[in-house]
Protein backbone atom coordinates (compact mmCIF):
# COMPACT_ATOMS: atom_id res chain seq x y z
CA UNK A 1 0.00 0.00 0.00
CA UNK A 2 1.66 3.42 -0.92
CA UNK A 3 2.61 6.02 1.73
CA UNK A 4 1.50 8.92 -0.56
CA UNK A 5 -1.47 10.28 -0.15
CA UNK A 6 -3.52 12.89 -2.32
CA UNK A 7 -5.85 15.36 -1.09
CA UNK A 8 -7.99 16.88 -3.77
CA UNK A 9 -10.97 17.30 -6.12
CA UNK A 10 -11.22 16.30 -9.45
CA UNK A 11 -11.90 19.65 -11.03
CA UNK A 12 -8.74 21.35 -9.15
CA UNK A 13 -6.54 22.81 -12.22
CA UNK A 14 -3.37 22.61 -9.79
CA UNK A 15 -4.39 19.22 -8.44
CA UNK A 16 -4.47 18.04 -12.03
CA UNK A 17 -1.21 19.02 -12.34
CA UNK A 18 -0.02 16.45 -9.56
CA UNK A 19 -2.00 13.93 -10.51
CA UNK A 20 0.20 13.75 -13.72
CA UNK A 21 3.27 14.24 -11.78
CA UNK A 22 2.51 11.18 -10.34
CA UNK A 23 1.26 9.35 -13.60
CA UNK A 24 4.64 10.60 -15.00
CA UNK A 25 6.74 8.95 -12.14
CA UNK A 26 3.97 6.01 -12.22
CA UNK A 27 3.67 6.13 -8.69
CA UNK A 28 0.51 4.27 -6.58
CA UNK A 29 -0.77 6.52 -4.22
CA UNK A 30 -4.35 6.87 -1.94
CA UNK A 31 -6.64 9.70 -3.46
CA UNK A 32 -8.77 11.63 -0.73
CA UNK A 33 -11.49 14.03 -2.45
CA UNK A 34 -12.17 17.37 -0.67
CA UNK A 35 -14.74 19.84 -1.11
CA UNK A 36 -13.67 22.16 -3.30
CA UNK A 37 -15.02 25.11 -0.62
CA UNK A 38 -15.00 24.97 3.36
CA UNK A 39 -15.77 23.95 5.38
CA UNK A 40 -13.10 21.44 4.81
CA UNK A 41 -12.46 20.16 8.64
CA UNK A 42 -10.11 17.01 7.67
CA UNK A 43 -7.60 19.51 5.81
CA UNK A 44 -7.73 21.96 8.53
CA UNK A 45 -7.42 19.21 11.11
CA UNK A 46 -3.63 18.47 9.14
CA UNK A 47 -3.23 22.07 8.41
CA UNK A 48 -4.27 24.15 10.89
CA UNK A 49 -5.64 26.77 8.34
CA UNK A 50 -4.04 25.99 4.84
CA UNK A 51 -6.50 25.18 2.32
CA UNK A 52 -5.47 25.49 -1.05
CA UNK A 53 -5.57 22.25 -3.02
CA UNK A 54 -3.54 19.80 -3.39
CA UNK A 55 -1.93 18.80 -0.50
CA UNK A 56 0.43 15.51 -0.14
CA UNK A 57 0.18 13.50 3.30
CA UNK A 58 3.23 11.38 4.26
CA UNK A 59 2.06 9.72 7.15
CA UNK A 60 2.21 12.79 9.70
CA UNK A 61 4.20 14.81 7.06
CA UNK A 62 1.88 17.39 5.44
CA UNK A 63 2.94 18.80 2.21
CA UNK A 64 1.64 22.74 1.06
CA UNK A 65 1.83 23.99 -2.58
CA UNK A 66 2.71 22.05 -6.01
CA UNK A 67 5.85 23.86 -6.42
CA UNK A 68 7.38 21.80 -2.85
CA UNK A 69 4.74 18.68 -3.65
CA UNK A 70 7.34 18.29 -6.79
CA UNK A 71 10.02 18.59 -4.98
CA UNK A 72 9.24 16.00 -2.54
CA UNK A 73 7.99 13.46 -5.16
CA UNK A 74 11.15 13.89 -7.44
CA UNK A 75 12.93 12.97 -3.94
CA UNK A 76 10.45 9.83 -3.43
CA UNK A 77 11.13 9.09 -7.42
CA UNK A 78 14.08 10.50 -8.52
CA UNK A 79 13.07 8.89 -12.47
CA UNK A 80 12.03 10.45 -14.50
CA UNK A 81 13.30 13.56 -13.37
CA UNK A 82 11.42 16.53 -13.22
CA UNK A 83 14.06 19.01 -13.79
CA UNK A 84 16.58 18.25 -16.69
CA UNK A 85 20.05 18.26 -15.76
CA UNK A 86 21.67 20.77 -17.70
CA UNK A 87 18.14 23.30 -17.25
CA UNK A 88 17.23 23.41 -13.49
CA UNK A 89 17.14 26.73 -12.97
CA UNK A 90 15.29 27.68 -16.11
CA UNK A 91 13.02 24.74 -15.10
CA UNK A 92 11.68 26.36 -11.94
CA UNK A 93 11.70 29.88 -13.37
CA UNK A 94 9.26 29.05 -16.19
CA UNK A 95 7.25 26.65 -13.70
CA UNK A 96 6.72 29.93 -11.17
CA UNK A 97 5.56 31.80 -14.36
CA UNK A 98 3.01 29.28 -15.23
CA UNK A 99 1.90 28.61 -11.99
CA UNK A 100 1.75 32.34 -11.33
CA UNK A 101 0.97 34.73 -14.41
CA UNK A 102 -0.36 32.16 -16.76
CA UNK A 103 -2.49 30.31 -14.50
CA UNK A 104 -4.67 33.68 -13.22
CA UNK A 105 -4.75 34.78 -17.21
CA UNK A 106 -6.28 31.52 -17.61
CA UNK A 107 -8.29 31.98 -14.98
CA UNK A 108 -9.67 35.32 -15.59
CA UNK A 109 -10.01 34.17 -19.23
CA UNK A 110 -12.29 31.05 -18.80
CA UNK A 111 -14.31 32.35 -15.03
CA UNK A 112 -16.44 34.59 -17.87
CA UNK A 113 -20.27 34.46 -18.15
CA UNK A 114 -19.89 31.08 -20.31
CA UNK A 115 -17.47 29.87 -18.38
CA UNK A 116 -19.12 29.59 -15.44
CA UNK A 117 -21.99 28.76 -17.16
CA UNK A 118 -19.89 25.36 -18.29
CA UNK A 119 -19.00 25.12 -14.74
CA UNK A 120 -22.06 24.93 -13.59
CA UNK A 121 -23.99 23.31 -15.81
CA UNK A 122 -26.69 21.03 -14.36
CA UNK A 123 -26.11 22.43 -10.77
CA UNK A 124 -28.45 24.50 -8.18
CA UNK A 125 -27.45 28.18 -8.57
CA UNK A 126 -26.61 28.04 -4.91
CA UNK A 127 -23.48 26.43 -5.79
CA UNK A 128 -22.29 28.78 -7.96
CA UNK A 129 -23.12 31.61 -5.53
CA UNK A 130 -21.14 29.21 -2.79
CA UNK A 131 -17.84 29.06 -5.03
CA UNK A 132 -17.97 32.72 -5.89
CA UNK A 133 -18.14 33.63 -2.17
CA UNK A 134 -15.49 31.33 -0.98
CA UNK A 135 -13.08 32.27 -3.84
CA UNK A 136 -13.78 36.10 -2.93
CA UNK A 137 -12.86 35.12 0.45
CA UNK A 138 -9.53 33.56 -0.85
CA UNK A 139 -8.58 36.76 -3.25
CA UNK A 140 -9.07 39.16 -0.23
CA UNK A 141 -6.81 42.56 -1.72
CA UNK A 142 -5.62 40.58 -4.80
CA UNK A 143 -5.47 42.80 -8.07
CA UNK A 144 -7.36 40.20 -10.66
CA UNK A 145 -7.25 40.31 -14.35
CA UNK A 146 -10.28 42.45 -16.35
CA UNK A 147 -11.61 39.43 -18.97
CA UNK A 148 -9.99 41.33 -21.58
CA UNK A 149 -6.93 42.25 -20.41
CA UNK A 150 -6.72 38.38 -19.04
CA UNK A 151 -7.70 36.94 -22.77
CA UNK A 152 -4.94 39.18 -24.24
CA UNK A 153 -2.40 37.96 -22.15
CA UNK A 154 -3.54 34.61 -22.71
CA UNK A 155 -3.30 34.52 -26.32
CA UNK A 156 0.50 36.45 -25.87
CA UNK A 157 1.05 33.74 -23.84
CA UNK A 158 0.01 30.99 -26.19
CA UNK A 159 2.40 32.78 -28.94
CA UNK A 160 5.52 32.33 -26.67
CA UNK A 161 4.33 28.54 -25.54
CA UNK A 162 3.46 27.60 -29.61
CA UNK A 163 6.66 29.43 -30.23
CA UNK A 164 8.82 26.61 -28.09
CA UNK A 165 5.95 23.84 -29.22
CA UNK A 166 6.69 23.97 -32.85
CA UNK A 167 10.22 23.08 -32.73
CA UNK A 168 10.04 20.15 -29.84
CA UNK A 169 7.82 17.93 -28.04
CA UNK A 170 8.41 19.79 -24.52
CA UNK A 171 9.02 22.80 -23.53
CA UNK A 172 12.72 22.44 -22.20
CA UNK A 173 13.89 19.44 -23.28
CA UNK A 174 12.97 16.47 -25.05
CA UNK A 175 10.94 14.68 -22.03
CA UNK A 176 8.14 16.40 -20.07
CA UNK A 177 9.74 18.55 -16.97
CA UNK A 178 7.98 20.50 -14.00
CA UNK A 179 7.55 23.46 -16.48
CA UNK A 180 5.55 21.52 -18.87
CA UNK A 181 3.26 20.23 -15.90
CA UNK A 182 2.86 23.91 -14.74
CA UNK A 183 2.38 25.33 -17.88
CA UNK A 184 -0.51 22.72 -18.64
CA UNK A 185 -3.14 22.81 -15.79
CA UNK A 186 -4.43 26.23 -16.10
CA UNK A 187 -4.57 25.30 -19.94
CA UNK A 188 -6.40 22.05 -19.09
CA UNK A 189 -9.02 23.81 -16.81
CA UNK A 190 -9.49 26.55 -19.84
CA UNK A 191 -10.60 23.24 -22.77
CA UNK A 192 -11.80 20.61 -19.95
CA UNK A 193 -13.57 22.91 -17.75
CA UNK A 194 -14.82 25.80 -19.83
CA UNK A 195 -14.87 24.29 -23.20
CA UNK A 196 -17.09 27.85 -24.47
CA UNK A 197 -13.72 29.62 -23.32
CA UNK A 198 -11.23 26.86 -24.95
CA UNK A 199 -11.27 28.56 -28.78
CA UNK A 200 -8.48 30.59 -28.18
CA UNK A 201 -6.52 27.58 -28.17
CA UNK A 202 -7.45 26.99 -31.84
CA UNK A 203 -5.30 28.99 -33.02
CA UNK A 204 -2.12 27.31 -31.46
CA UNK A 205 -1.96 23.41 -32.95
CA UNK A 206 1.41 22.86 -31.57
CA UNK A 207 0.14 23.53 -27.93
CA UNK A 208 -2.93 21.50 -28.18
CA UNK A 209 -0.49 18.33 -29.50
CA UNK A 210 1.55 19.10 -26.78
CA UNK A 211 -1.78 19.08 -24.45
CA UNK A 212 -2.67 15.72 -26.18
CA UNK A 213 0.94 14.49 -25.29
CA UNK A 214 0.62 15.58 -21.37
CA UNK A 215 -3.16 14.17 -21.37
CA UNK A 216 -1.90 10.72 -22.51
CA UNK A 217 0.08 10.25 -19.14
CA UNK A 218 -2.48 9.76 -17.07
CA UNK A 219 -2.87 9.90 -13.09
CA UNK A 220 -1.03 6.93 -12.00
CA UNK A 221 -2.05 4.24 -9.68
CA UNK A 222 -4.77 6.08 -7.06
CA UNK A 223 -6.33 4.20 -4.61
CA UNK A 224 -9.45 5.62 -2.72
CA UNK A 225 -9.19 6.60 0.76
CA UNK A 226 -11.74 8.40 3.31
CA UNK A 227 -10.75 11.90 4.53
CA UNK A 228 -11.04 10.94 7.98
CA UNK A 229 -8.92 7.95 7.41
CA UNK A 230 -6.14 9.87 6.12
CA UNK A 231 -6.41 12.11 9.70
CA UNK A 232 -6.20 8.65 11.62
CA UNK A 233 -2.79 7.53 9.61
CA UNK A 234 -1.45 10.91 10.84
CA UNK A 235 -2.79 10.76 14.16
CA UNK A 236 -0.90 6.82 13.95
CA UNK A 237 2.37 8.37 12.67
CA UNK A 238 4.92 10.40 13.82
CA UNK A 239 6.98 13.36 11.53
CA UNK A 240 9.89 12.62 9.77
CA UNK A 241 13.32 13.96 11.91
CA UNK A 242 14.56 17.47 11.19
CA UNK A 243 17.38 17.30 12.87
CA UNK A 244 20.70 18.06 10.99
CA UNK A 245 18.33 20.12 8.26
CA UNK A 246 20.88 23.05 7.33
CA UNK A 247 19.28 26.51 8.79
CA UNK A 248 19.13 29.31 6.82
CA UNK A 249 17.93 32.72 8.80
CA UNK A 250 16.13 35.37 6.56
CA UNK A 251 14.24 36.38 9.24
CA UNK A 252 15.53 37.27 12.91
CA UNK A 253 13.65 33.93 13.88
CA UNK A 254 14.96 31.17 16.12
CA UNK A 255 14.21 27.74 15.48
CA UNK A 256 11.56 26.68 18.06
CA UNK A 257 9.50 29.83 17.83
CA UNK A 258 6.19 30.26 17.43
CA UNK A 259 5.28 31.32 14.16
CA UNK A 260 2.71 31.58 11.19
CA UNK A 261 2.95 30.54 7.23
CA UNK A 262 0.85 31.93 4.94
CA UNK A 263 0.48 32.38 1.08
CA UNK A 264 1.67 35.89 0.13
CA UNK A 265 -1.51 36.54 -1.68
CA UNK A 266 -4.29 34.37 -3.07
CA UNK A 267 -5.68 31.56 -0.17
CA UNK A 268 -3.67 33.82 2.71
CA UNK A 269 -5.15 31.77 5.81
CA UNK A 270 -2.79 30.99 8.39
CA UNK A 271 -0.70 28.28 9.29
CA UNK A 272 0.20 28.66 12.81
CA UNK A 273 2.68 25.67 15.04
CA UNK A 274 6.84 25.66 16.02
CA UNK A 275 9.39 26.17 13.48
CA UNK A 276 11.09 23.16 13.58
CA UNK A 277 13.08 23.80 10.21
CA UNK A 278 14.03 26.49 7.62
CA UNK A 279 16.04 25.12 5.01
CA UNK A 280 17.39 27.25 1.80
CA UNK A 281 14.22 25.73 0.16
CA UNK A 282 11.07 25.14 2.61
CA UNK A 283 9.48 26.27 6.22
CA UNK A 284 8.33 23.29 8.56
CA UNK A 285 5.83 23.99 11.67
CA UNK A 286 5.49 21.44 13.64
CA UNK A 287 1.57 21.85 15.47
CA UNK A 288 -0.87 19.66 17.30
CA UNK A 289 -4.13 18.60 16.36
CA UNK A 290 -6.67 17.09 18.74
CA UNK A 291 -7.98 14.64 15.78
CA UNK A 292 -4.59 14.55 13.69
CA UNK A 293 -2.18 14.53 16.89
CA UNK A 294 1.54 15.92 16.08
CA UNK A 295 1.80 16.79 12.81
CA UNK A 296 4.44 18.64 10.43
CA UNK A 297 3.14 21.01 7.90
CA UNK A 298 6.00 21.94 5.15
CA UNK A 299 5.53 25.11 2.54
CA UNK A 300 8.20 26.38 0.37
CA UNK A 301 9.74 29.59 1.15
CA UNK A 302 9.11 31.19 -2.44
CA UNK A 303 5.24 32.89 -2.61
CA UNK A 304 4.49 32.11 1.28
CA UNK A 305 5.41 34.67 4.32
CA UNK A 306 6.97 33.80 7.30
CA UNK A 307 6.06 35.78 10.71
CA UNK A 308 6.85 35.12 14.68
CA UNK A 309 2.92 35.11 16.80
C-alpha cells in the first residue's frame, strides 16, 4: 500500500497538475477528495488553516503547494526527473511563471459568463453563488485580471508557448519537466472545464499536441481513501526527523519559535505551530491537532510569508 497520499478534487486545475506528476513517475498513491469550498475540517485538522488544493500527506508529514509537492515526489522518485540536468534553474523559473501569471490569465479568461456557465452546468445556482463567495474570500486585496486584459495575455502567452511547441515535443527538453506540468493545468481547466472559453486555443496546434501528449500520461495508480482515514494515519504516525536540516535565517527567527505561514496573496489563511526547520528551500511547523495529533506542515519559502505570533 503506498505512503502517498492525495488530497484533492477532481476539477482542481493545480491538483491536475499532480496527478500527472505522479502518472509521470507512475507512482501508486491513496486519493482523498475534498470539497472544493469549506468547510473542509479534515484539511484543517492536518493544516491548521491551509487550504489550497492539493496537499500531499506522508504519514504525519503534510505537504503545502505544487511547487514543494514536486520537490518532494522527485525525492520519493528520482526517475524520471522533473528538472533536466543541464536546465534546473530555467526549469523552476518558467514553472513559477506558469503557476503564477499564466495560471490567473487563464483563470480570468475562462471564469467569464460562459465559463461559469460550463461550470455549472446542471447544478443548483446556490453552488455557484457558494464558489464565488469562498473564492472572494480567498482573493481578499488581490489585483485580478479584467476578462480582456486576461484573454490578451492569454493569447500572448500561447504565442511564446506555440513558439517553443513547434520546434520540440516539450518545452525544455525532449521529455516532459515540472515546467511543462505547470504550464498545462491552467490550460487544461481553460478546454476541460470551460470548453465555451477553450477557442483561443485553436489557433495554437502545436500547444494542443503538446496538451494531447501531457493528457496521454495519465494519473497513475490512485487508490481511494476516506478523509477521515487519512487524519487517523497521521494521528498513527509520527513526523519525519529534522534534525541536521541546514538553517538558513532570513528572518531574525529562532528555530523553536512560534510562528505563522501563509500564502503571500491568493488563499492567505494561516498556518500557525513551532518552526522546527528552515532550510534554503522550505518552512516546517510542527503543530498539534486534537484529531490529527503531532503533525508537520511543510511550505516552500518562495510565494508564502513567514512571521513570529
Amino acid at each position: 500500500m503506498s505512503d502517498l497520499i492525495l488530497h484533492h478534487y477532481p476539477t482542481s486545475p493545480f491538483a491536475e497538475k499532480i496527478r500527472l506528476v505522479l502518472g509521470y513517475k507512475q507512482l501508486a498513491y491513496r486519493s482523498v477528495h475534498i470539497p472544493p469550498i469549506l468547510p473542509k475540517p479534515d484539511v484543517l485538522a492536518l493544516t491548521g488553516g491551509y487550504r489550497k488544493t492539493p496537499l500531499l500527506q506522508i504519514g504525519a508529514d503534510v505537504y503545502c503547494d505544487t511547487a514543494l509537492i514536486c520537490d518532494v515526489l522527485e525525492h520519493h522518485q528520482p526517475l524520471p526527473s522533473l528538472y533536466p540536468p543541464q536546465h534546473k534553474g530555467l526549469a523552476r523559473i518558467l514553472a513559477q511563471w506558469a503557476d503564477t501569471s499564466l495560471f490567473w490569465a487563464a483563470m480570468a479568461h475562462a471564469m467569464q459568463p460562459a465559463g461559469l456557465a460550463d461550470m455549472f452546468d446542471g447544478l443548483p445556482p446556490e453552488a455557484a453563488k457558494a464558489f464565488g463567495e469562498d473564492r472572494r474570500a480567498m482573493s481578499q486585496n488581490m489585483t485580478r485580471l479584467r476578462p480582456a486584459d486576461a484573454t490578451a495575455a492569454l493569447k500572448s502567452y500561447l504565442r511564446r508557448l506555440s513558439e517553443s511547441l513547434e520546434t520540440q515535443h516539450c518545452l525544455i527538453d525532449a521529455t516532459p519537466g515540472v515546467a511543462d506540468f505547470a504550464a498545462y493545468h491552467p490550460l487544461w481547466f481553460v478546454r476541460v472545464r470551460t470548453p465555451s472559453m477553450a477557442g483561443v486555443l485553436d489557433a495554437f496546434p502545436s500547444v494542443l499536441a503538446w496538451m494531447d501528449r501531457m493528457a496521454a500520461i495519465g494519473h497513475g495508480q490512485p487508490d481511494k481513501l476516506a478523509s477521515a482515514e487519512a487524519v487517523a494515519i497521521a494521528a498513527a504516525a509520527q513526523p519525519l526527523p529534522v534534525a541536521g536540516q541546514t538553517f538558513q535565517d532570513e528572518h531574525g527567527i529562532a528555530l523553536g519559535s512560534r510562528v505563522t505561514v501563509a500564502a503571500e496573496s491568493f488563499g492567505t489563511e494561516t498556518t500557525e505551530g513551532e518552526l522546527v526547520a528552515a532550510t534554503r528551500m522550505h518552512y516546517t511547523l510542527r503543530r498539534e491537532d486534537p484529531r490529527a495529533g503531532t503533525v508537520h506542515v511543510h511550505f516552500p519559502r518562495i510565494g508564502y510569508v513567514l512571521k513570529p505570533v
